[in-house]
C-alpha atoms as a PDB file:
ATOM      1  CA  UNK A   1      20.282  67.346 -38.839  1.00  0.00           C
ATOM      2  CA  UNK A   2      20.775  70.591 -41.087  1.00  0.00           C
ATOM      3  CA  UNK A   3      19.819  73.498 -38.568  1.00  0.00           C
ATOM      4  CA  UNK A   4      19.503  73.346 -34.545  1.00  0.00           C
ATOM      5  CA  UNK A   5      18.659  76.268 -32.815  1.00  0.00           C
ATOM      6  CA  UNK A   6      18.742  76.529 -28.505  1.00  0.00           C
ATOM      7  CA  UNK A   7      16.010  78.854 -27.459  1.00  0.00           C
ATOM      8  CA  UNK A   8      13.682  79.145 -24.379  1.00  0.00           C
ATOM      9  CA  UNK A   9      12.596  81.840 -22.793  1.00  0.00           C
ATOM     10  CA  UNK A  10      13.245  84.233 -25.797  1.00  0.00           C
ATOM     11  CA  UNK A  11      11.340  82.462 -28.571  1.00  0.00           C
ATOM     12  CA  UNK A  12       9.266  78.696 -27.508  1.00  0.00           C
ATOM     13  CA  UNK A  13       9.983  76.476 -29.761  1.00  0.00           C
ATOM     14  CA  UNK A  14       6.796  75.754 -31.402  1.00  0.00           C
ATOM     15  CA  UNK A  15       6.778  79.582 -32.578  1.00  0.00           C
ATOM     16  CA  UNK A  16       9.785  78.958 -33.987  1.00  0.00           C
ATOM     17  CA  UNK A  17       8.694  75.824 -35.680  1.00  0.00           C
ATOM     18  CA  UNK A  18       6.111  77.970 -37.839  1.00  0.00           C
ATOM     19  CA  UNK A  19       9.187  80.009 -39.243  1.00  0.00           C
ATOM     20  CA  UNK A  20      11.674  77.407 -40.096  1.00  0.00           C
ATOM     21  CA  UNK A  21      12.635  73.614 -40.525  1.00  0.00           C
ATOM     22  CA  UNK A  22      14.975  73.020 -37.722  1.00  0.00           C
ATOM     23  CA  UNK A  23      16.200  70.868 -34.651  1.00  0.00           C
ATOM     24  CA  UNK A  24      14.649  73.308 -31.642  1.00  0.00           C
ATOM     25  CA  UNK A  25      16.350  72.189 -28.114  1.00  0.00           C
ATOM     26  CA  UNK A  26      16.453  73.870 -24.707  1.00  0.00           C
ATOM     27  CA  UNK A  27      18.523  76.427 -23.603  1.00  0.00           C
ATOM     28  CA  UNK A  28      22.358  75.558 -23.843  1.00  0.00           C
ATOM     29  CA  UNK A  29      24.432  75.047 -20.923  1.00  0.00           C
ATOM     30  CA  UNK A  30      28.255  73.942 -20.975  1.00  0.00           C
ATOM     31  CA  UNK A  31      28.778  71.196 -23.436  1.00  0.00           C
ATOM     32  CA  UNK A  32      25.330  71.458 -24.982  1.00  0.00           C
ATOM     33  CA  UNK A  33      27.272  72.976 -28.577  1.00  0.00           C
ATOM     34  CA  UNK A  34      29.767  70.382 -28.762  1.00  0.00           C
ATOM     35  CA  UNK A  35      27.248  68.025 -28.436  1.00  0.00           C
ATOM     36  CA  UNK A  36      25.183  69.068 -31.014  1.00  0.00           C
ATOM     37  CA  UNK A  37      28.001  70.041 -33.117  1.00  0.00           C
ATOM     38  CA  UNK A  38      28.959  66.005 -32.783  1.00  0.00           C
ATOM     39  CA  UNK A  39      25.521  65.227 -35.465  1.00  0.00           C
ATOM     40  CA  UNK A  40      27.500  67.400 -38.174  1.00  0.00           C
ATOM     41  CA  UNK A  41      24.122  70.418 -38.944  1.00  0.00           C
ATOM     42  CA  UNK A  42      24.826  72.776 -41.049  1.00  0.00           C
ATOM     43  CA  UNK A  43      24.691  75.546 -38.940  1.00  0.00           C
ATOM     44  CA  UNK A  44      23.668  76.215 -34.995  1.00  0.00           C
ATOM     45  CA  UNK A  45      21.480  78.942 -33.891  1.00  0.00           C
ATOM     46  CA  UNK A  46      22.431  79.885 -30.280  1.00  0.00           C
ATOM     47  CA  UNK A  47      19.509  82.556 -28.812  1.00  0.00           C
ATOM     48  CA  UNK A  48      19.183  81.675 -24.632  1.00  0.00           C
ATOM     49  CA  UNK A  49      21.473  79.761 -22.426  1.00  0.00           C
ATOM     50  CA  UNK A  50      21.610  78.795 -18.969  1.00  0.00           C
ATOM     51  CA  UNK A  51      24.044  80.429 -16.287  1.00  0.00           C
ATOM     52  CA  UNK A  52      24.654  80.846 -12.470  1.00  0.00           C
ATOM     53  CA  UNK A  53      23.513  77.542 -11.004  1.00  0.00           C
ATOM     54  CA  UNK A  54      24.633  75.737 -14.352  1.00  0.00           C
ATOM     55  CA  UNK A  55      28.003  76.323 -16.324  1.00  0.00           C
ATOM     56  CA  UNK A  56      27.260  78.652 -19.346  1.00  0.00           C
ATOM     57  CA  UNK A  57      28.367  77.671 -22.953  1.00  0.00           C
ATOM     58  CA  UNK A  58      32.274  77.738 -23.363  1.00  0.00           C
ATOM     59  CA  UNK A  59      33.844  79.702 -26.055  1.00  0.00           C
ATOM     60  CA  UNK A  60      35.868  76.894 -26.189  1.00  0.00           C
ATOM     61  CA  UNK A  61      32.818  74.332 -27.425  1.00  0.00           C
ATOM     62  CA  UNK A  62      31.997  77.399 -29.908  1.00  0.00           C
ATOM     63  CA  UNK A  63      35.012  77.415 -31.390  1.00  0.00           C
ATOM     64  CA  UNK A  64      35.505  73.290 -31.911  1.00  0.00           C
ATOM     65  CA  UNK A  65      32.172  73.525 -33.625  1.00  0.00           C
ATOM     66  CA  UNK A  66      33.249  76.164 -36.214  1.00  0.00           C
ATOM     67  CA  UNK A  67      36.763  74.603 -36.493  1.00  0.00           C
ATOM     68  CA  UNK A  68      34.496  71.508 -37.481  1.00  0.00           C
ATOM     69  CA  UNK A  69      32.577  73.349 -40.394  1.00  0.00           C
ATOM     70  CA  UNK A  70      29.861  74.125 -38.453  1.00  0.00           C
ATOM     71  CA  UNK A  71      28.417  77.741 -39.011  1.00  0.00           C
ATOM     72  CA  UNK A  72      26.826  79.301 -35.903  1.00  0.00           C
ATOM     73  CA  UNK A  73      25.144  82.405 -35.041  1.00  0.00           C
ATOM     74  CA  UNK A  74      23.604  83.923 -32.181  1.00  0.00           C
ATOM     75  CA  UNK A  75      21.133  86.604 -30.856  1.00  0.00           C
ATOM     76  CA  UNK A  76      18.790  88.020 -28.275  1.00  0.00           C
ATOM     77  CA  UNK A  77      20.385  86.521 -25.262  1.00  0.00           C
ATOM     78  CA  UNK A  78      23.274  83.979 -24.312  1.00  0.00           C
ATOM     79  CA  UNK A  79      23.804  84.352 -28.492  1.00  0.00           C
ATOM     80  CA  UNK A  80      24.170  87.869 -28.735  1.00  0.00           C
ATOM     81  CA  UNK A  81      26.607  87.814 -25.903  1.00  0.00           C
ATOM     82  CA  UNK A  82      29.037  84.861 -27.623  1.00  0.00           C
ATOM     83  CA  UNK A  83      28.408  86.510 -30.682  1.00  0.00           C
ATOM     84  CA  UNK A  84      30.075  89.602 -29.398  1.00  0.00           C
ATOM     85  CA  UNK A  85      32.660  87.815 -28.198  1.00  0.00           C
ATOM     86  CA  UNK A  86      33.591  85.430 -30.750  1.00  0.00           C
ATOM     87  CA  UNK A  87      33.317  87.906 -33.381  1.00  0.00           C
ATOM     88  CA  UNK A  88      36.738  88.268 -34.435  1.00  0.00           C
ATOM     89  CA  UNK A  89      37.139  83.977 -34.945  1.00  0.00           C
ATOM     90  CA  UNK A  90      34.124  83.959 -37.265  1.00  0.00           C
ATOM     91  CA  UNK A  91      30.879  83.217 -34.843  1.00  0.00           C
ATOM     92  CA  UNK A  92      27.884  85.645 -36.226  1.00  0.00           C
ATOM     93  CA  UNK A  93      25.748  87.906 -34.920  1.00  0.00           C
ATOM     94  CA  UNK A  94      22.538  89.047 -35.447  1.00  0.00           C
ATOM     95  CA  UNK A  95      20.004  91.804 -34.206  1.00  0.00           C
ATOM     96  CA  UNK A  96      20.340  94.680 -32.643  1.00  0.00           C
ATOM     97  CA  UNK A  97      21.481  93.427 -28.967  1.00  0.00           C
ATOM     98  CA  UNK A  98      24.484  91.956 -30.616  1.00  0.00           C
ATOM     99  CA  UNK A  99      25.022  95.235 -32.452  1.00  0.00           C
ATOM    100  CA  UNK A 100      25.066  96.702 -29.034  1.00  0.00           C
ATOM    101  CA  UNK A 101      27.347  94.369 -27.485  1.00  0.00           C
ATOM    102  CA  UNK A 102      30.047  94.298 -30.434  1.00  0.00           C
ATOM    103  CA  UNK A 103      30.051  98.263 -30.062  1.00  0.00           C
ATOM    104  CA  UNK A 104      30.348  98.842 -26.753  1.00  0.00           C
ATOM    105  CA  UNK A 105      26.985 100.168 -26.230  1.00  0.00           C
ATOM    106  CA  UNK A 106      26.006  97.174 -23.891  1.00  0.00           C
ATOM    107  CA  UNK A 107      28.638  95.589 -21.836  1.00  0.00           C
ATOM    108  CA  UNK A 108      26.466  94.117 -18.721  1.00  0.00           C
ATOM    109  CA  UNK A 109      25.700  89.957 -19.073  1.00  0.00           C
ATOM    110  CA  UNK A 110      22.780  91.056 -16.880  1.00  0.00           C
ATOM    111  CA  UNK A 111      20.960  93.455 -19.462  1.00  0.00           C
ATOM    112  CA  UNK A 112      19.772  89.871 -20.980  1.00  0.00           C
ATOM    113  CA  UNK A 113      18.968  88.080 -18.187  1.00  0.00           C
ATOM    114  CA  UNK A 114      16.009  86.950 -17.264  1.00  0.00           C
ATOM    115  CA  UNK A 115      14.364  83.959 -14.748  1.00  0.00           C
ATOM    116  CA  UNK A 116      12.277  81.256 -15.946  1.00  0.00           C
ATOM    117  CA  UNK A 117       9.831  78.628 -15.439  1.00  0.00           C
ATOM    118  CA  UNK A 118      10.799  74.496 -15.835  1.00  0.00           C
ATOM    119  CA  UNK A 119      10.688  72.985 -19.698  1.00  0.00           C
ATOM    120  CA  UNK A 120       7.204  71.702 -18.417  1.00  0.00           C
ATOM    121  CA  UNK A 121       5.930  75.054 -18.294  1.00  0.00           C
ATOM    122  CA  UNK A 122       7.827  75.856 -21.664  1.00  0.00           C
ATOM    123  CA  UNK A 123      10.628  77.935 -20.198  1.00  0.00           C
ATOM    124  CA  UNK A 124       8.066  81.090 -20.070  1.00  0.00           C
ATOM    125  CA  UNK A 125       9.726  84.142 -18.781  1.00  0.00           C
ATOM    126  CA  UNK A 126       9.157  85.082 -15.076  1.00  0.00           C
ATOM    127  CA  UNK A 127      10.876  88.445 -15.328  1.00  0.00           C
ATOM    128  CA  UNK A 128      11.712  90.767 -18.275  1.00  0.00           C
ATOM    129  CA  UNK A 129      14.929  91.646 -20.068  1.00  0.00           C
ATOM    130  CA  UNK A 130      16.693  95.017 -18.954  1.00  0.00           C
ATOM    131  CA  UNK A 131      17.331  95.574 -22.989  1.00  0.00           C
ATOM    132  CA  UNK A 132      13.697  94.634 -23.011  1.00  0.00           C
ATOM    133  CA  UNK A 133      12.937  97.758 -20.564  1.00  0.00           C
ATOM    134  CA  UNK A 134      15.442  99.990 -21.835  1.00  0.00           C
ATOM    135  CA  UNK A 135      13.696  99.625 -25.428  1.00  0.00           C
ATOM    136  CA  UNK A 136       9.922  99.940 -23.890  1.00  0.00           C
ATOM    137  CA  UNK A 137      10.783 103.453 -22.175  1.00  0.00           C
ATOM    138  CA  UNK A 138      12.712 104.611 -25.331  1.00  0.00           C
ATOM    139  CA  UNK A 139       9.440 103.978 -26.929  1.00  0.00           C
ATOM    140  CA  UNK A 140       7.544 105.991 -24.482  1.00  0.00           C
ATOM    141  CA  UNK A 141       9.562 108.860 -24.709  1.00  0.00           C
ATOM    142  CA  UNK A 142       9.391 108.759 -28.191  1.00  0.00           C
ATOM    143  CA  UNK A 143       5.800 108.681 -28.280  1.00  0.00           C
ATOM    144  CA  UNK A 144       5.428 111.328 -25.531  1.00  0.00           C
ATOM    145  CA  UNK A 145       3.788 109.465 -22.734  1.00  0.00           C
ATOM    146  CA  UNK A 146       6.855 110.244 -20.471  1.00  0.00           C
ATOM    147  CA  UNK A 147       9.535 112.404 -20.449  1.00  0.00           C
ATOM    148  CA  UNK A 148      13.332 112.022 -20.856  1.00  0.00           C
ATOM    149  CA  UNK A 149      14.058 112.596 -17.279  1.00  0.00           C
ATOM    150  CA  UNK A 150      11.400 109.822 -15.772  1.00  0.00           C
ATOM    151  CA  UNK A 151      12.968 107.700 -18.727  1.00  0.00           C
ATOM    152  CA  UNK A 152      16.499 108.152 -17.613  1.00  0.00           C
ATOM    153  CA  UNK A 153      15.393 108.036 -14.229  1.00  0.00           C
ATOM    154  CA  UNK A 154      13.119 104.283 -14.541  1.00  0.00           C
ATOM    155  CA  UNK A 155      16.144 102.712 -16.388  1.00  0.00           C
ATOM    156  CA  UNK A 156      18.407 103.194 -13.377  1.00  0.00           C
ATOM    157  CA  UNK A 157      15.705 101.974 -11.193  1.00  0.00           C
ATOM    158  CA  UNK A 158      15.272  98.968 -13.524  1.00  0.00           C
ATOM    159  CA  UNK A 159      19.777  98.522 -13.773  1.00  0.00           C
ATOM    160  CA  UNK A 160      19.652  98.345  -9.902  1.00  0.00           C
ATOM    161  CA  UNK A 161      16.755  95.368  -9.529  1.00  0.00           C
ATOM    162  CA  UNK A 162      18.129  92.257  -9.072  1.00  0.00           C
ATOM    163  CA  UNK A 163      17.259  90.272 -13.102  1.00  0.00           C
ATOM    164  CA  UNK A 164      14.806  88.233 -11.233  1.00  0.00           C
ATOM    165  CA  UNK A 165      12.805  91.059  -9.743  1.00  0.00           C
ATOM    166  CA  UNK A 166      12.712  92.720 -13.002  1.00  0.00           C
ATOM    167  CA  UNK A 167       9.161  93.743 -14.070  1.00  0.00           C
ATOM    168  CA  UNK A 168       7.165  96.573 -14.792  1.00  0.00           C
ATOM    169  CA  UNK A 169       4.884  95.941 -11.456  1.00  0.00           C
ATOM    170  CA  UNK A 170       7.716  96.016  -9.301  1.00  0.00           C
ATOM    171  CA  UNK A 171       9.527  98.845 -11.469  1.00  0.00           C
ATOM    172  CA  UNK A 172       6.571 101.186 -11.496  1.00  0.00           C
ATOM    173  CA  UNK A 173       6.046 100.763  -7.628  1.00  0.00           C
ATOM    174  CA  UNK A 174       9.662 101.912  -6.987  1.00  0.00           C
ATOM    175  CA  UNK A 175       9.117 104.607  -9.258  1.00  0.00           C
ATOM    176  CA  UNK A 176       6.264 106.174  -7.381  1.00  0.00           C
ATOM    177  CA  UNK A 177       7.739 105.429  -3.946  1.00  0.00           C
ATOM    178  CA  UNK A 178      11.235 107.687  -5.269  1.00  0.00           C
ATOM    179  CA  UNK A 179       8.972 110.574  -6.397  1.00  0.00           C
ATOM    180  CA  UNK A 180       8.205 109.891  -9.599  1.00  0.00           C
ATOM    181  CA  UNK A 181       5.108 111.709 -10.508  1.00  0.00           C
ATOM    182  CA  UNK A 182       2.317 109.064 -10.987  1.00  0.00           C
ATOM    183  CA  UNK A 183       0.722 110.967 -13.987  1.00  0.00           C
ATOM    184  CA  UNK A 184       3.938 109.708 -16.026  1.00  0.00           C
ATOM    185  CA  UNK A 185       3.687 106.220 -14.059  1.00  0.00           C
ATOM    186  CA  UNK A 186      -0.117 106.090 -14.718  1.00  0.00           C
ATOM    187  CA  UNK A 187       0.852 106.938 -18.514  1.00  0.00           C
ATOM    188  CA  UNK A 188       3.340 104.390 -18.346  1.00  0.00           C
ATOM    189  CA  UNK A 189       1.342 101.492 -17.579  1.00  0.00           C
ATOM    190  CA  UNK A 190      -0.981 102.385 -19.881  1.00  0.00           C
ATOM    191  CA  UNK A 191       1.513 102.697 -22.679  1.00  0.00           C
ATOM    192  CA  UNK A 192       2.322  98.769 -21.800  1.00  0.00           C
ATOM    193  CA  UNK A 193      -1.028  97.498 -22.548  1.00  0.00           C
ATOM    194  CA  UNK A 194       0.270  97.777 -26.566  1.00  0.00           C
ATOM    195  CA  UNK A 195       3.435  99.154 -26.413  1.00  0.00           C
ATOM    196  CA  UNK A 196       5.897  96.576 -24.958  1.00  0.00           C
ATOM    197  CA  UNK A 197       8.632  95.796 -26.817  1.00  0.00           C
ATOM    198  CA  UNK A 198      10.315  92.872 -26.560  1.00  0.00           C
ATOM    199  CA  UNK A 199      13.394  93.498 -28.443  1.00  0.00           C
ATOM    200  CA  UNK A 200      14.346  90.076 -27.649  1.00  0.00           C
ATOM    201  CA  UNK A 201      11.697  87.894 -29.318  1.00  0.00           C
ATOM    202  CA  UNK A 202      12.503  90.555 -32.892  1.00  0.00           C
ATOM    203  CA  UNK A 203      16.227  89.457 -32.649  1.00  0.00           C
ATOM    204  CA  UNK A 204      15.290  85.821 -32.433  1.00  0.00           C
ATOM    205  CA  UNK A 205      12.960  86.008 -34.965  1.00  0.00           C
ATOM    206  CA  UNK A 206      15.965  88.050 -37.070  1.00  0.00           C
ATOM    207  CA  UNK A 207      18.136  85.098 -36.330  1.00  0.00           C
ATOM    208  CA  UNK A 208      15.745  82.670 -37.627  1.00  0.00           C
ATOM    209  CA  UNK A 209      15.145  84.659 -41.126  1.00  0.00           C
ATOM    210  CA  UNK A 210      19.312  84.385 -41.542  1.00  0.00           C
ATOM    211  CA  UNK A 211      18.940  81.201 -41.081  1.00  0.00           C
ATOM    212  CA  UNK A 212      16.179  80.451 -43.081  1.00  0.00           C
ATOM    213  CA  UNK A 213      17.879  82.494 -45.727  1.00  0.00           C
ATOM    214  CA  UNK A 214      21.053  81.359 -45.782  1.00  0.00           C
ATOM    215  CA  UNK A 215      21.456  77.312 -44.889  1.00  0.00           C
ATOM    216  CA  UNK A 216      18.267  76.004 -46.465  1.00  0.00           C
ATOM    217  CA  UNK A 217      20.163  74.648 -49.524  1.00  0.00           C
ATOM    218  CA  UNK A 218      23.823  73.792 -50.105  1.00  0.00           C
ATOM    219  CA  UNK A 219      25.749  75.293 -48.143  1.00  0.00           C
ATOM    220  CA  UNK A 220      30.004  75.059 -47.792  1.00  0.00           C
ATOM    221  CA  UNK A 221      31.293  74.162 -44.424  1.00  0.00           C
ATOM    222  CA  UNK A 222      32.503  77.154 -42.237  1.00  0.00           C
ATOM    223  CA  UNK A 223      36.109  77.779 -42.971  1.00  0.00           C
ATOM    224  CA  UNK A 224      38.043  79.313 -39.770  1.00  0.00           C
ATOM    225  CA  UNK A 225      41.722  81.120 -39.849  1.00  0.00           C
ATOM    226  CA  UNK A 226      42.741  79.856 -36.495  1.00  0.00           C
ATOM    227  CA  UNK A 227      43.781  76.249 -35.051  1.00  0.00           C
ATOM    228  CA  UNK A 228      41.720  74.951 -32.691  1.00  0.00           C
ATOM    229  CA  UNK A 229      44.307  74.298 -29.982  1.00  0.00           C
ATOM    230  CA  UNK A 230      42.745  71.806 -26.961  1.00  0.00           C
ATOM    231  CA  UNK A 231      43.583  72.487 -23.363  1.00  0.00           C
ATOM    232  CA  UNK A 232      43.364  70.463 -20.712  1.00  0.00           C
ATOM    233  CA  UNK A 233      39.255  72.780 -19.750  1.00  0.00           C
ATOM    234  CA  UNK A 234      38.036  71.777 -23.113  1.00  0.00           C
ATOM    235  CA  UNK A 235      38.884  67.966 -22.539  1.00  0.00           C
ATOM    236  CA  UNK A 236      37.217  68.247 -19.359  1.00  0.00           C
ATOM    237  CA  UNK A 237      34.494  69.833 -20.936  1.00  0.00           C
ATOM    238  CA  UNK A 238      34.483  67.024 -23.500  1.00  0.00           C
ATOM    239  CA  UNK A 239      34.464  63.856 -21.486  1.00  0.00           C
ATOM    240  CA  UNK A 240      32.174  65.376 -19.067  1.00  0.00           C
ATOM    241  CA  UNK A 241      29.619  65.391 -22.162  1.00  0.00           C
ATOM    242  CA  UNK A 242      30.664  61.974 -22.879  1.00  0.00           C
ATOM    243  CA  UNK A 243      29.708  60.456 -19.887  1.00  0.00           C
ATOM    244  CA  UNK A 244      26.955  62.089 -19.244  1.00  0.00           C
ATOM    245  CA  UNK A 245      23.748  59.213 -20.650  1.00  0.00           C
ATOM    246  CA  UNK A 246      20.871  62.110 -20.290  1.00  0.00           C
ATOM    247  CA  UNK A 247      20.435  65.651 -20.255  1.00  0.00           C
ATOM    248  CA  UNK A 248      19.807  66.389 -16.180  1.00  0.00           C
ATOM    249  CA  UNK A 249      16.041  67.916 -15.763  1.00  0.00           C
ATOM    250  CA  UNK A 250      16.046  70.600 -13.515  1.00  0.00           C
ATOM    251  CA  UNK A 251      17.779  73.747 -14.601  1.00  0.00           C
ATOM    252  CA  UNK A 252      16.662  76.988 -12.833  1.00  0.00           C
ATOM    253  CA  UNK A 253      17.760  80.475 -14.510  1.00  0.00           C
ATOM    254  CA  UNK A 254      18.469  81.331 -17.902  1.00  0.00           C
ATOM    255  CA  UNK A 255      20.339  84.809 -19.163  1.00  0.00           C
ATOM    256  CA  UNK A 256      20.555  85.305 -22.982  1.00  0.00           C
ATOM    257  CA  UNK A 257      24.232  84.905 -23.009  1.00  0.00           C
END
């Protein structure tokens, strides 16, 4: 196995499959990178991973697999969060959500978060991104079909839904019954028919043309400056993966981080 990349919601896997030769797998959850890490790739691409009803990937596993020679790199959701995070020990970032995390710019887990359907339905998306939001109305405002205020004023709408109730439906609705004028909301929801973004699916698809870039050929094993020092979590975290025969098959939310 040279590459494996985690992805869901973000990016399905058979997109990703038309842009690069890799290992695709689910979304990670707690012990998902050590296990993967175990086969030896090359590198790991981290974009969505589970949380709240499942444990979220440990730093910890993150930083065995690097202290293994194992490159990995995240963006867009649960990646772009680690990323951030595990900066300073070597883990890369990529996209512009990371960029926002590292700096400060983003500091909310929830701004990536998003609910989704069962593998059986491929993962797809039942609510959108707040970054995904935030960068739509930007581009409105940009291209004049609303105006700073009504931008500034729909983002805090969108910040104060719950991640699972986030969509422009339900946003739009909210915005009307607050007093937002419905010209700008009827501009709005016009703009969406083409002018979603889904900043998101471009970091993925950043991540992926790194990847593709950089770990197709030879490639040296990462080289790390700190020791990887176990703890009695991690071994927990370890022989919990151990025993575990299959990969359980219900999993309910996913947040990119």
């Amino acid at each position: 196995m040279n590459l494996c990349i985690f992805t869901g919601p973000t990016l399905p896997a058979s997109e990703g499959q038309q842009q690069i030769d890799a290992i695709f797998l689910p979304p990670a959850a707690q012990g998902d990178i050590y296990r993967a890490a175990l086969e030896r790739p090359v590198a790991i691409g981290l974009i969505d991973g589970y949380f709240e009803r499942v444990p979220s990937v440990s730093h910890k596993e993150i930083l065995w697999a690097m202290a293994q020679g194992v490159h990995v790199l995240g963006a867009s959701s649960m990646g772009a969060l680690r990323a951030a995070e595990l900066s300073l020990f070597g883990m890369e970032g990529v996209g512009g959500i990371y960029e926002a995390y590292a700096s400060g710019a983003l500091d909310a887990d929830d701004e990536v978060a998003v609910a989704h359907a069962p593998a059986e339905d491929g993962y797809r998306p039942l609510s959108e991104a707040l970054v995904n939001i935030r960068a739509t109305l930007r581009a409105a405002e940009r291209a004049g079909v609303i105006s700073g205020a009504t931008r500034e004023r729909l983002e805090a709408l969108a910040q104060r839904l719950f991640y699972p109730d986030r969509c422009y439906p339900i946003l739009l609705r909210r915005a009307e019954e607050e007093g937002v004028p419905r010209e700008q909301t009827a501009a709005l929801r016009e703009f969406l028919r083409d002018g979603r973004v889904d900043q998101k699916r471009s970091d993925a698809l950043a991540l992926l043309e790194v990847l593709r870039g950089r770990f197709t050929g030879s490639v040296e094993p990462k080289q790390v400056r700190y020791h990887f020092e176990p703890t009695d979590a991690w071994e927990l975290i370890r022989e919990r993966v151990d025993r575990r025969a299959a990969r359980p098959t219900a999993r309910a939310m996913e947040v990119g981080r």
